[in-house]
N, C-alpha and C. Protein backbone atom coordinates (compact mmCIF):
# COMPACT_ATOMS: atom_id res chain seq x y z
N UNK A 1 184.30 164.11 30.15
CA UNK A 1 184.37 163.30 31.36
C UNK A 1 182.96 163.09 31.91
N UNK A 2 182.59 161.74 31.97
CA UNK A 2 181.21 161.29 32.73
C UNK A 2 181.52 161.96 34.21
N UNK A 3 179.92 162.27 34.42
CA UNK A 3 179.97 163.00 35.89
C UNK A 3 180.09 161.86 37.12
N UNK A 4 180.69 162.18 38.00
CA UNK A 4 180.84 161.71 39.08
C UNK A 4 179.63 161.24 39.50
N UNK A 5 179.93 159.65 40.33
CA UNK A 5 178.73 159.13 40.60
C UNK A 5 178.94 158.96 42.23
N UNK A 6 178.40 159.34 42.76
CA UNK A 6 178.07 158.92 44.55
C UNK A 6 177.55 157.81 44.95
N UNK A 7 177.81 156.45 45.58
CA UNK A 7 176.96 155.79 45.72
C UNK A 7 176.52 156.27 47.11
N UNK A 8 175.00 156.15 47.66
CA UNK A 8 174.40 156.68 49.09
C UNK A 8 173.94 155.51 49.78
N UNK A 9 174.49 154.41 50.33
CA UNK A 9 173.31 153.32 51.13
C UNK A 9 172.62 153.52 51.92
N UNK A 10 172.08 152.60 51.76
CA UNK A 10 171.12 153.19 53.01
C UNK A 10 171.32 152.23 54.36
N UNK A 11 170.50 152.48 55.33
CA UNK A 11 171.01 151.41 56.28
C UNK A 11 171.38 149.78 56.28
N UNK A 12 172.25 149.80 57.30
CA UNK A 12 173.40 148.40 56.58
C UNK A 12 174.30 148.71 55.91
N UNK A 13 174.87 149.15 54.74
CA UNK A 13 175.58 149.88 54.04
C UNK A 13 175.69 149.56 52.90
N UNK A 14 174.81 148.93 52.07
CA UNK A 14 174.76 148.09 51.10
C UNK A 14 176.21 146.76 50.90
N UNK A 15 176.14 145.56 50.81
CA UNK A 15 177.11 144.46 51.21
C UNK A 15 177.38 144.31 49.68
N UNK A 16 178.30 143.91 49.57
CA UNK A 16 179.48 143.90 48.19
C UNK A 16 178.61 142.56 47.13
N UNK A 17 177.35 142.17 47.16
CA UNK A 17 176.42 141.92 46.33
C UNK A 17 176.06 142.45 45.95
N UNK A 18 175.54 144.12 46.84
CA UNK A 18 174.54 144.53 45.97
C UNK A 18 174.67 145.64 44.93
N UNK A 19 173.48 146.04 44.15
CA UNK A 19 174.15 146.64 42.96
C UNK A 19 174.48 147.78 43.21
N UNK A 20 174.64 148.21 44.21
CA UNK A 20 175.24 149.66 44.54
C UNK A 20 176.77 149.16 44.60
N UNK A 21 177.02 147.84 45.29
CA UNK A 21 178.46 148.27 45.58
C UNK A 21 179.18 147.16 44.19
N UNK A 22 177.98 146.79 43.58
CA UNK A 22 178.75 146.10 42.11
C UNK A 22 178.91 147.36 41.36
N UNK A 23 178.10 148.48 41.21
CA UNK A 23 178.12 149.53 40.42
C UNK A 23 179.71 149.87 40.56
N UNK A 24 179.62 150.57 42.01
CA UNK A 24 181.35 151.28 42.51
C UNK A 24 181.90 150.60 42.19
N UNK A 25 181.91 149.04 42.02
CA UNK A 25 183.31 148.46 42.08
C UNK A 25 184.08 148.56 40.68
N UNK A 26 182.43 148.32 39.63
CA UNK A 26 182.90 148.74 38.20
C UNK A 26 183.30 149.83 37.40
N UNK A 27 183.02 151.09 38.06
CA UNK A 27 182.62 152.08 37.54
C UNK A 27 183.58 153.17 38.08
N UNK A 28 184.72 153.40 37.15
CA UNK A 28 186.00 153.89 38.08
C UNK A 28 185.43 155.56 37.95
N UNK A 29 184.14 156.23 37.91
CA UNK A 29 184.03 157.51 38.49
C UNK A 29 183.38 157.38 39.82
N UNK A 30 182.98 156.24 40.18
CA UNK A 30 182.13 155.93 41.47
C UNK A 30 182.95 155.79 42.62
N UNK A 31 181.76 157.06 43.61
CA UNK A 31 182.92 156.43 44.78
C UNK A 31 181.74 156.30 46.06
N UNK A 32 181.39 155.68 47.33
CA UNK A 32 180.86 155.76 47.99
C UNK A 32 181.09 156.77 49.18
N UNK A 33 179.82 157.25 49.49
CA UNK A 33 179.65 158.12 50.72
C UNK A 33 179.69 157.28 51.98
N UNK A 34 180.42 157.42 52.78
CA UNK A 34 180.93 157.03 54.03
C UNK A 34 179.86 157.06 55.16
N UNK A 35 179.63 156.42 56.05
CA UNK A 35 179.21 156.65 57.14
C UNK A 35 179.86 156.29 58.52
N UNK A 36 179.55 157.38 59.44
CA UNK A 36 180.51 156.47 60.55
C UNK A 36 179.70 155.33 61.26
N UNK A 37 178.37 155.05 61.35
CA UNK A 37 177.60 153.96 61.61
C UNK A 37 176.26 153.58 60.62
N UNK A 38 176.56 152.72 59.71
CA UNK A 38 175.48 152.05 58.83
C UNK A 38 174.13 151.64 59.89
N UNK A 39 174.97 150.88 60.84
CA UNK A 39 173.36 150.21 61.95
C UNK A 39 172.81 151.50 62.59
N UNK A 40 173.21 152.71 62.81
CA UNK A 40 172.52 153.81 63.51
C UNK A 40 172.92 155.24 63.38
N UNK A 41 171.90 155.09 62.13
CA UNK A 41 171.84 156.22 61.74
C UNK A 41 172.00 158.00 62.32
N UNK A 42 172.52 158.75 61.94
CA UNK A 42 172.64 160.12 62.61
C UNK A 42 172.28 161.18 62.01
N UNK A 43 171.01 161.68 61.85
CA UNK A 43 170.67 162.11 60.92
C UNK A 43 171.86 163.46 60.27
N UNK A 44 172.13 164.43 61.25
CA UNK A 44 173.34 165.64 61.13
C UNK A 44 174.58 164.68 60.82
N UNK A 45 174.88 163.78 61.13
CA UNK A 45 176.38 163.09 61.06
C UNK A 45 176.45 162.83 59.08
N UNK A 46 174.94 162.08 59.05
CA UNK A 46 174.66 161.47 57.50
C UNK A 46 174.88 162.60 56.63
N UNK A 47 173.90 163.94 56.91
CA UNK A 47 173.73 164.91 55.98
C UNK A 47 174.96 165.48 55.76
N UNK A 48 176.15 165.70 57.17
CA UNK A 48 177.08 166.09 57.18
C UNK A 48 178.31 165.78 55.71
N UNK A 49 177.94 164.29 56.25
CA UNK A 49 179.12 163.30 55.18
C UNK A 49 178.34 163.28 53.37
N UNK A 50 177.15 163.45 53.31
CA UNK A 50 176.43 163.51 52.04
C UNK A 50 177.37 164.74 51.56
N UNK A 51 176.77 166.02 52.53
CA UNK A 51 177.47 167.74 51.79
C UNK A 51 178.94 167.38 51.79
N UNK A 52 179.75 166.95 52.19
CA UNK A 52 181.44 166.77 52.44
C UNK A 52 181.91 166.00 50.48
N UNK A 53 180.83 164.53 50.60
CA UNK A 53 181.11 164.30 49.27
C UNK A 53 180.86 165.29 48.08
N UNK A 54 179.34 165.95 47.90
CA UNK A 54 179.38 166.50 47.26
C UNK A 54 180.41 167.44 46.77
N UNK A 55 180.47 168.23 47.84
CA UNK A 55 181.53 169.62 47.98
C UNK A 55 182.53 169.00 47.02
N UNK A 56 183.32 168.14 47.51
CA UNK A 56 184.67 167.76 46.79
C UNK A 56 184.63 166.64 45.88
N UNK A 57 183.40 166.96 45.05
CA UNK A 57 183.12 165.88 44.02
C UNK A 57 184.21 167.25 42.52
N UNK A 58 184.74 167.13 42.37
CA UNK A 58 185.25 167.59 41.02
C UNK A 58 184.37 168.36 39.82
N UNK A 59 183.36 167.44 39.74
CA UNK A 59 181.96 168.30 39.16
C UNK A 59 180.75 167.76 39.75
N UNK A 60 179.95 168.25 39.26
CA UNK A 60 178.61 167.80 39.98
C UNK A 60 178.22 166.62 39.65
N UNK A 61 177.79 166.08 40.63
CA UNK A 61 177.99 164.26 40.89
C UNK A 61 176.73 163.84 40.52
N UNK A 62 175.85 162.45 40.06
CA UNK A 62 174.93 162.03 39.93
C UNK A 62 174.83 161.48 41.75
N UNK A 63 173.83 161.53 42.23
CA UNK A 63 173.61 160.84 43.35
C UNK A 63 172.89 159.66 43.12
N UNK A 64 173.38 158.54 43.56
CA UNK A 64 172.63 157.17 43.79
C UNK A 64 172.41 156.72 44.65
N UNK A 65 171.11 156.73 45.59
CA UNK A 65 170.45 156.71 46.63
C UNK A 65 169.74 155.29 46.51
N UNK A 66 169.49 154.70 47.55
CA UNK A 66 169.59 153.14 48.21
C UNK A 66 168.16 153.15 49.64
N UNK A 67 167.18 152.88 49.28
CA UNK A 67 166.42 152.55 50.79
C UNK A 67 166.68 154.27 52.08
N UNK A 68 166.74 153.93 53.03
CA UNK A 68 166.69 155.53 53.93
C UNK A 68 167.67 156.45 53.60
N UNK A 69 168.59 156.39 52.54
CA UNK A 69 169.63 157.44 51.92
C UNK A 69 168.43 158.08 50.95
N UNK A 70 167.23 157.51 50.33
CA UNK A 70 166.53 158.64 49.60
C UNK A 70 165.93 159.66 50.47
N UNK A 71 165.52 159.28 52.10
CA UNK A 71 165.53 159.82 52.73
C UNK A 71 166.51 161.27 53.16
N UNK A 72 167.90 160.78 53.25
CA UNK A 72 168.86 161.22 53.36
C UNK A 72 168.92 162.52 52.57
N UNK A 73 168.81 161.99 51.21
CA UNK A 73 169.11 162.96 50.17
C UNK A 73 167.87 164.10 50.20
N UNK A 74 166.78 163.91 50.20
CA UNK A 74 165.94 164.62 50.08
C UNK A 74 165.77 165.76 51.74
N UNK A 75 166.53 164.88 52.74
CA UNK A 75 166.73 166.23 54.12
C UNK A 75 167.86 166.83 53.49
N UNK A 76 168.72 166.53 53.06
CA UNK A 76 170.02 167.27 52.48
C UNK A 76 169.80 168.34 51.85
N UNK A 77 168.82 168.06 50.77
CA UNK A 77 168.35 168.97 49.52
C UNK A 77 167.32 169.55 50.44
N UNK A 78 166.80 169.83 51.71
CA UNK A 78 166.00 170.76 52.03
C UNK A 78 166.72 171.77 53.13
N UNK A 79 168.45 171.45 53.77
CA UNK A 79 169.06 171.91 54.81
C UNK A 79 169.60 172.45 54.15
N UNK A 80 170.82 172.09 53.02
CA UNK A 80 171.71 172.58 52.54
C UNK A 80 172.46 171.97 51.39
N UNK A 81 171.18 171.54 50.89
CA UNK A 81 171.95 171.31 49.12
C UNK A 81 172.84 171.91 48.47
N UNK A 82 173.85 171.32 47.83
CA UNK A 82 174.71 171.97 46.88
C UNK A 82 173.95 171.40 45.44
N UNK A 83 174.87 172.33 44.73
CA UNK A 83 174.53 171.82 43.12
C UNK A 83 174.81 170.36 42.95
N UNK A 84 173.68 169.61 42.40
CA UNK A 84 174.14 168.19 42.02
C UNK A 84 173.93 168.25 40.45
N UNK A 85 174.26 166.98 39.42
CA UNK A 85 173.09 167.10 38.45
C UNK A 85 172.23 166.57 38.65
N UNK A 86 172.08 165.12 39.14
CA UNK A 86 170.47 164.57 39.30
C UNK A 86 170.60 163.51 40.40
N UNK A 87 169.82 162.69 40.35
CA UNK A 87 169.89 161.73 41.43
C UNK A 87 168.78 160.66 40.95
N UNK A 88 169.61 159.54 41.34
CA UNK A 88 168.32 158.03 41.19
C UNK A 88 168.06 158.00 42.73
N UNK A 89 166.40 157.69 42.63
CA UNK A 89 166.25 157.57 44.55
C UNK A 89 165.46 155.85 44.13
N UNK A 90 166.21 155.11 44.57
CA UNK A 90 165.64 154.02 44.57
C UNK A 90 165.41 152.79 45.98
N UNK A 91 164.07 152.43 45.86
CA UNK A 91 163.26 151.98 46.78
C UNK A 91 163.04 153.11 48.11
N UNK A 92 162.69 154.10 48.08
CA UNK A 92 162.75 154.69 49.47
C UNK A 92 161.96 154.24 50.76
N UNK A 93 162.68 154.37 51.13
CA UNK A 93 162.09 154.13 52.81
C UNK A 93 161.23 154.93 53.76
N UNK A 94 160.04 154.73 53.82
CA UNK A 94 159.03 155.28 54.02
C UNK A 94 158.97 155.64 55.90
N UNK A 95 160.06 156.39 55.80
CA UNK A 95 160.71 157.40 57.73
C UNK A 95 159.24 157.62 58.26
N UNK A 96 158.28 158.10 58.28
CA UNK A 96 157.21 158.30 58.79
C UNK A 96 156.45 156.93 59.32
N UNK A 97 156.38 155.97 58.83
CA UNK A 97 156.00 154.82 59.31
C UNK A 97 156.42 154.13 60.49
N UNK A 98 155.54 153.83 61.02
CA UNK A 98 156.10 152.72 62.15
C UNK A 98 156.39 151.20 61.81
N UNK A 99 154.92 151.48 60.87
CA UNK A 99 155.14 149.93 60.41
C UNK A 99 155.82 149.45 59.17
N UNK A 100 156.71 150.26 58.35
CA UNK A 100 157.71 149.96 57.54
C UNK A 100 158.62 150.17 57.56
N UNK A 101 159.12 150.78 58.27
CA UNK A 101 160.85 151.09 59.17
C UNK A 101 161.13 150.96 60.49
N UNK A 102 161.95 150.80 60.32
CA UNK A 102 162.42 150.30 62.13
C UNK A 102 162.95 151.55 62.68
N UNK A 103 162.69 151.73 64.07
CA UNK A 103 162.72 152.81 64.96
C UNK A 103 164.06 153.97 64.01
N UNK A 104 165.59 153.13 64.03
CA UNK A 104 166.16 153.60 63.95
C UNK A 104 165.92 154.99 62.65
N UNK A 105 165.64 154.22 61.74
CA UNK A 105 165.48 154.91 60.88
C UNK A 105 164.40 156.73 60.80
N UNK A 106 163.70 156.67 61.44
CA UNK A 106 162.94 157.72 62.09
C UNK A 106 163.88 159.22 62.12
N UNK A 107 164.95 158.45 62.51
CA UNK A 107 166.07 160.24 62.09
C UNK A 107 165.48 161.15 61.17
N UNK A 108 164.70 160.15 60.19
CA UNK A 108 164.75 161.30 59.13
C UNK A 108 163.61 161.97 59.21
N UNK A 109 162.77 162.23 60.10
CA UNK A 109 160.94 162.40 60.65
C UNK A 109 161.71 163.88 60.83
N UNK A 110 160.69 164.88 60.21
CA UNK A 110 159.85 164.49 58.70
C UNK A 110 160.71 164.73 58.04
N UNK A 111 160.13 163.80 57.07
CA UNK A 111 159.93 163.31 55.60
C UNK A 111 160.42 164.51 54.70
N UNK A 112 161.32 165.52 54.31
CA UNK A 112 160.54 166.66 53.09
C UNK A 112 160.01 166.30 52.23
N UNK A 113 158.89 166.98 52.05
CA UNK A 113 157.78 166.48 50.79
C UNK A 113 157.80 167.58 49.93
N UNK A 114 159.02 168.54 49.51
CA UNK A 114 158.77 169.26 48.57
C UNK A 114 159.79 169.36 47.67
N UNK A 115 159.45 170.02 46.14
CA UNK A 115 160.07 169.99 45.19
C UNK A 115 162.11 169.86 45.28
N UNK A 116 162.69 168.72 44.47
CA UNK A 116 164.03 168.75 44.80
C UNK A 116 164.70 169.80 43.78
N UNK A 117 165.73 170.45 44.46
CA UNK A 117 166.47 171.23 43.43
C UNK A 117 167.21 170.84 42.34
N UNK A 118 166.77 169.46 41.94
CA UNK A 118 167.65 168.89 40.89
C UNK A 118 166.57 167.95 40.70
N UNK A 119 167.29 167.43 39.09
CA UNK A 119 166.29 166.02 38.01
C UNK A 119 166.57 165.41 39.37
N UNK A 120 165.08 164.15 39.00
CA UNK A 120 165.67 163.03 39.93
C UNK A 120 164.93 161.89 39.51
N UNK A 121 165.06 161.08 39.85
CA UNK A 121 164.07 159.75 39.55
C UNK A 121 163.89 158.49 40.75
N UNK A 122 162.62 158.41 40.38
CA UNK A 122 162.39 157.58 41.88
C UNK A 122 161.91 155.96 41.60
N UNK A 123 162.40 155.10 41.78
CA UNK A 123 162.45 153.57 41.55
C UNK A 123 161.72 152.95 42.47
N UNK A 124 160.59 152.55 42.41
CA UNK A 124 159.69 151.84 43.65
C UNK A 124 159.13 150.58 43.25
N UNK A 125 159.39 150.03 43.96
CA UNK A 125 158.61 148.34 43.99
C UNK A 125 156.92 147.93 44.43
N UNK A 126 155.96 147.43 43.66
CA UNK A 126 154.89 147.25 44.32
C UNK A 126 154.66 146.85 45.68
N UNK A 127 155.90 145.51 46.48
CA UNK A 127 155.82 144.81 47.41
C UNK A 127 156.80 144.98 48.35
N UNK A 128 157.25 146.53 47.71
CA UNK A 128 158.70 147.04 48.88
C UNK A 128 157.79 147.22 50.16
N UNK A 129 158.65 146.30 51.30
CA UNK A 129 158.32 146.38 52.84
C UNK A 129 158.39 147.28 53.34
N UNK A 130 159.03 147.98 52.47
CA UNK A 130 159.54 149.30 53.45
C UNK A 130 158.95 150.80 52.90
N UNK A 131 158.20 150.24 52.18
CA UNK A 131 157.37 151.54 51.55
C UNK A 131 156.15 151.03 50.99
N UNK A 132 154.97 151.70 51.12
CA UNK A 132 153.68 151.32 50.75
C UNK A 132 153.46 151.86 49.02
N UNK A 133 153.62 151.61 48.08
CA UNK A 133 153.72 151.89 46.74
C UNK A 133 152.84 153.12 46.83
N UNK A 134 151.77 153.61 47.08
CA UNK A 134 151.20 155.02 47.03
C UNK A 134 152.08 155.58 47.94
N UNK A 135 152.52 155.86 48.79
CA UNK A 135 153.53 156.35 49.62
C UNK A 135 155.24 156.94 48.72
N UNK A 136 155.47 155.80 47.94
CA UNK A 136 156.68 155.84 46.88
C UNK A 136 155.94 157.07 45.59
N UNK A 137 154.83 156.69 45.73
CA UNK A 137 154.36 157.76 44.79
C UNK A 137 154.22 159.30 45.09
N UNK A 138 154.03 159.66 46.06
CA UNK A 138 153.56 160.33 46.68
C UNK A 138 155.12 161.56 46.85
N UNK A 139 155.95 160.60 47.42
CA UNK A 139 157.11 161.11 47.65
C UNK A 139 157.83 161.59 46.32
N UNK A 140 157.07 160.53 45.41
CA UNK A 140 157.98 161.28 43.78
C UNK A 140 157.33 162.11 43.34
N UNK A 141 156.16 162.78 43.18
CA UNK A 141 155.23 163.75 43.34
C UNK A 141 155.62 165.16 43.99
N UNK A 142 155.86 164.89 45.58
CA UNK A 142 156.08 165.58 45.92
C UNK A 142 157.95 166.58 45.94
N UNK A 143 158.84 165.65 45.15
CA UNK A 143 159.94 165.80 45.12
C UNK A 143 160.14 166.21 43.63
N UNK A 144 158.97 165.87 42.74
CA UNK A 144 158.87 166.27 41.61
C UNK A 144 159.67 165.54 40.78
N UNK A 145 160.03 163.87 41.03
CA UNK A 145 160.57 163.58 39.98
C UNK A 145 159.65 162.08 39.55
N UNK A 146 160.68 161.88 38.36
CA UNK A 146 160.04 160.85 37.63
C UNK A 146 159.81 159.64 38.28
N UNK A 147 158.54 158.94 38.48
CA UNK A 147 158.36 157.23 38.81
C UNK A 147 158.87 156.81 37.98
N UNK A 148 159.65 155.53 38.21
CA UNK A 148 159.60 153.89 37.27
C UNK A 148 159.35 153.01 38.50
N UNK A 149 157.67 152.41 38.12
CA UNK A 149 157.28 151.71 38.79
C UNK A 149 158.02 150.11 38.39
N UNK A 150 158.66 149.36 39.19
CA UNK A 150 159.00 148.25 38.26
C UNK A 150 158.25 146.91 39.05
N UNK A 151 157.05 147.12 39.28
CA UNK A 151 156.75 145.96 39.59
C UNK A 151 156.40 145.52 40.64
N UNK A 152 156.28 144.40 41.16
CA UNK A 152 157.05 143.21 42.23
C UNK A 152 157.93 143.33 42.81
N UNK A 153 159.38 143.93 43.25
CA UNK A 153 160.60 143.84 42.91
C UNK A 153 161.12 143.65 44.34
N UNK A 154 160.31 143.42 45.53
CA UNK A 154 160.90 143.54 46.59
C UNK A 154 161.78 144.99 46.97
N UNK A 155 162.33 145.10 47.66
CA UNK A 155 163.17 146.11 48.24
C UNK A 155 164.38 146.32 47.21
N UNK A 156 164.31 145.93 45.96
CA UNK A 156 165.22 146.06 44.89
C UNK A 156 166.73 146.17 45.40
N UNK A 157 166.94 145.01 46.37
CA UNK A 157 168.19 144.73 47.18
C UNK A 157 168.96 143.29 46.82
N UNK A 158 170.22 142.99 47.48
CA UNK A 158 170.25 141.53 47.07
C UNK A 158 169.43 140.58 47.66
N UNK A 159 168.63 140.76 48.84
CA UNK A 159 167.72 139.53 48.94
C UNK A 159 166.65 139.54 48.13
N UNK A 160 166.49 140.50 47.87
CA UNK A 160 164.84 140.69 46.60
C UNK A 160 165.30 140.21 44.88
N UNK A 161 167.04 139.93 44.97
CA UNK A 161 167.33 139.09 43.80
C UNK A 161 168.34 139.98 42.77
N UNK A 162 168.89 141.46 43.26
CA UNK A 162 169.11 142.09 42.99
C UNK A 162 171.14 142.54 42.97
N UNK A 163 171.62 141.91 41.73
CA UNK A 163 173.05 141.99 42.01
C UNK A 163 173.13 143.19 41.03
N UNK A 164 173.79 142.44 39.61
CA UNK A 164 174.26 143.49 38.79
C UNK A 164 173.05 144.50 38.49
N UNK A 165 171.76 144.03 38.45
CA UNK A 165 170.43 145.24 38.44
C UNK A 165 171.25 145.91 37.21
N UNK A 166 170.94 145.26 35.88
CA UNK A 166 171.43 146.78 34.49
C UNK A 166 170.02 147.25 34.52
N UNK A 167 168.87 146.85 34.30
CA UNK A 167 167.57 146.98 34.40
C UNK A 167 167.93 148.98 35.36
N UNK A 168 168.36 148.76 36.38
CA UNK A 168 168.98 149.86 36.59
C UNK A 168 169.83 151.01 36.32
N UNK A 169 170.60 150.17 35.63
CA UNK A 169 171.74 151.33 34.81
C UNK A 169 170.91 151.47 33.55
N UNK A 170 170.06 151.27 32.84
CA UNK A 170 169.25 151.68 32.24
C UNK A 170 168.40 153.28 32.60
N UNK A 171 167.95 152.01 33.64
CA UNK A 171 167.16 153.98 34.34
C UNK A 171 168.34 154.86 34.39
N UNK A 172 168.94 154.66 35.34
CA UNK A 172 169.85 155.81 35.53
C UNK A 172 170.09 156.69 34.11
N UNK A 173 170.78 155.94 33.19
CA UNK A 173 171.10 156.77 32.05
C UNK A 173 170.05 157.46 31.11
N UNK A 174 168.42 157.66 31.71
CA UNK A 174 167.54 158.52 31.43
C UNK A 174 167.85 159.65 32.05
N UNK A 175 168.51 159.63 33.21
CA UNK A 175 168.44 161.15 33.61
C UNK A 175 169.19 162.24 32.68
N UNK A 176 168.93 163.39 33.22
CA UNK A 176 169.10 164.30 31.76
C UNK A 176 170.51 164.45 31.58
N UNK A 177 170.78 164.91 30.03
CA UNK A 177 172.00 165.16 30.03
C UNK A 177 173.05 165.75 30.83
N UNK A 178 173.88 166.26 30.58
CA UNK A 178 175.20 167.27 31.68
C UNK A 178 175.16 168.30 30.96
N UNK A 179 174.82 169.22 31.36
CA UNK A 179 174.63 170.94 31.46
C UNK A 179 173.34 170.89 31.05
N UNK A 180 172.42 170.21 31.43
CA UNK A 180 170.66 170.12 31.66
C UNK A 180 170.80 171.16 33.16
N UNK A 181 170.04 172.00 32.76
CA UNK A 181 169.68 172.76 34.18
C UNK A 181 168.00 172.85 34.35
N UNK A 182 167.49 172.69 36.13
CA UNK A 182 166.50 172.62 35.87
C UNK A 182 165.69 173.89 36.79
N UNK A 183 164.42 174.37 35.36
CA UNK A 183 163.87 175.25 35.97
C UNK A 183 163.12 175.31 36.88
């Protein structure tokens, strides 16, 4: 049995274009993490509903993280991570900024900048608005997982051109196998 996949949006909630919610719709182990407000964020409410999916994921879930959910994931994995196997963090949203996130988003100040307890991989765009590409680096560095720089790519959302994104399910299926444990 393929491991359970989480989808995580990030603010807004990703809209039934984009490839997070084309992924779920195809992908009958996928299920999305809930929020009770997409427009305003909570940081304890978010982390809350992240640990709730995990917990009652059946086995340990791949996490697929979306814009301020890499945020998300990475306060999660520093409060009270459970076992995951890995996680895609793609385009993150650079919470420390003023000038690439909007107030709301700030919940997540600070940032954790240290090693994640699980594989992970981090997807950044040269011309993402919402993150300064050394910044995307920085954060995969400090979280210890793999870059795929792809470019140009805008906010790798549907306005940046971004539906089915396989270019994505590509990455994803680099992460390591199932019963990969990491030291």
């Amino acid at each position: 049995m393929a491991a359970p996949i989480l989808i995580v949006p990030g603010l807004g909630g990703s809209g039934p274009d984009h490839w997070q919610s084309r992924w779920q719709a195809r992908w009958p182990n996928a299920s999305r993490v809930e929020q009770a407000d997409w427009d305003r964020p909570d940081r304890a409410g978010w982390i809350a509903r992240l640990d709730e999916a995990v917990a009652s994921a059946e086995q340990l879930p791949i996490l697929v993280a979306h814009s301020l959910s890499c945020a998300l994931v990475a306060c999660w994995a520093a409060e009270r991570a459970r076992p995951v196997h890995a996680a895609l963090l793609v385009a993150p949203a650079d919470v420390e900024s003023d000038a690439h996130t909007p107030p709301e988003a700030h919940v997540f100040r600070p940032l954790p900048m240290k090693r994640l307890p699980f594989p992970a991989i981090v997807v950044a765009s040269r011309d993402d608005p919402y993150v300064a590409f050394h910044r995307a680096v920085a954060m995969a560095k400090a979280w210890d997982a793999e870059l795929v720089d792809i470019g140009e790519a805008g906010h790798i959302n549907t306005s940046a051109g971004y539906g089915e994104w396989p270019e994505g399910e590509r990455i994803l299926a680099r992460l390591p196998p199932e019963g990969h444990d990491r030291a």
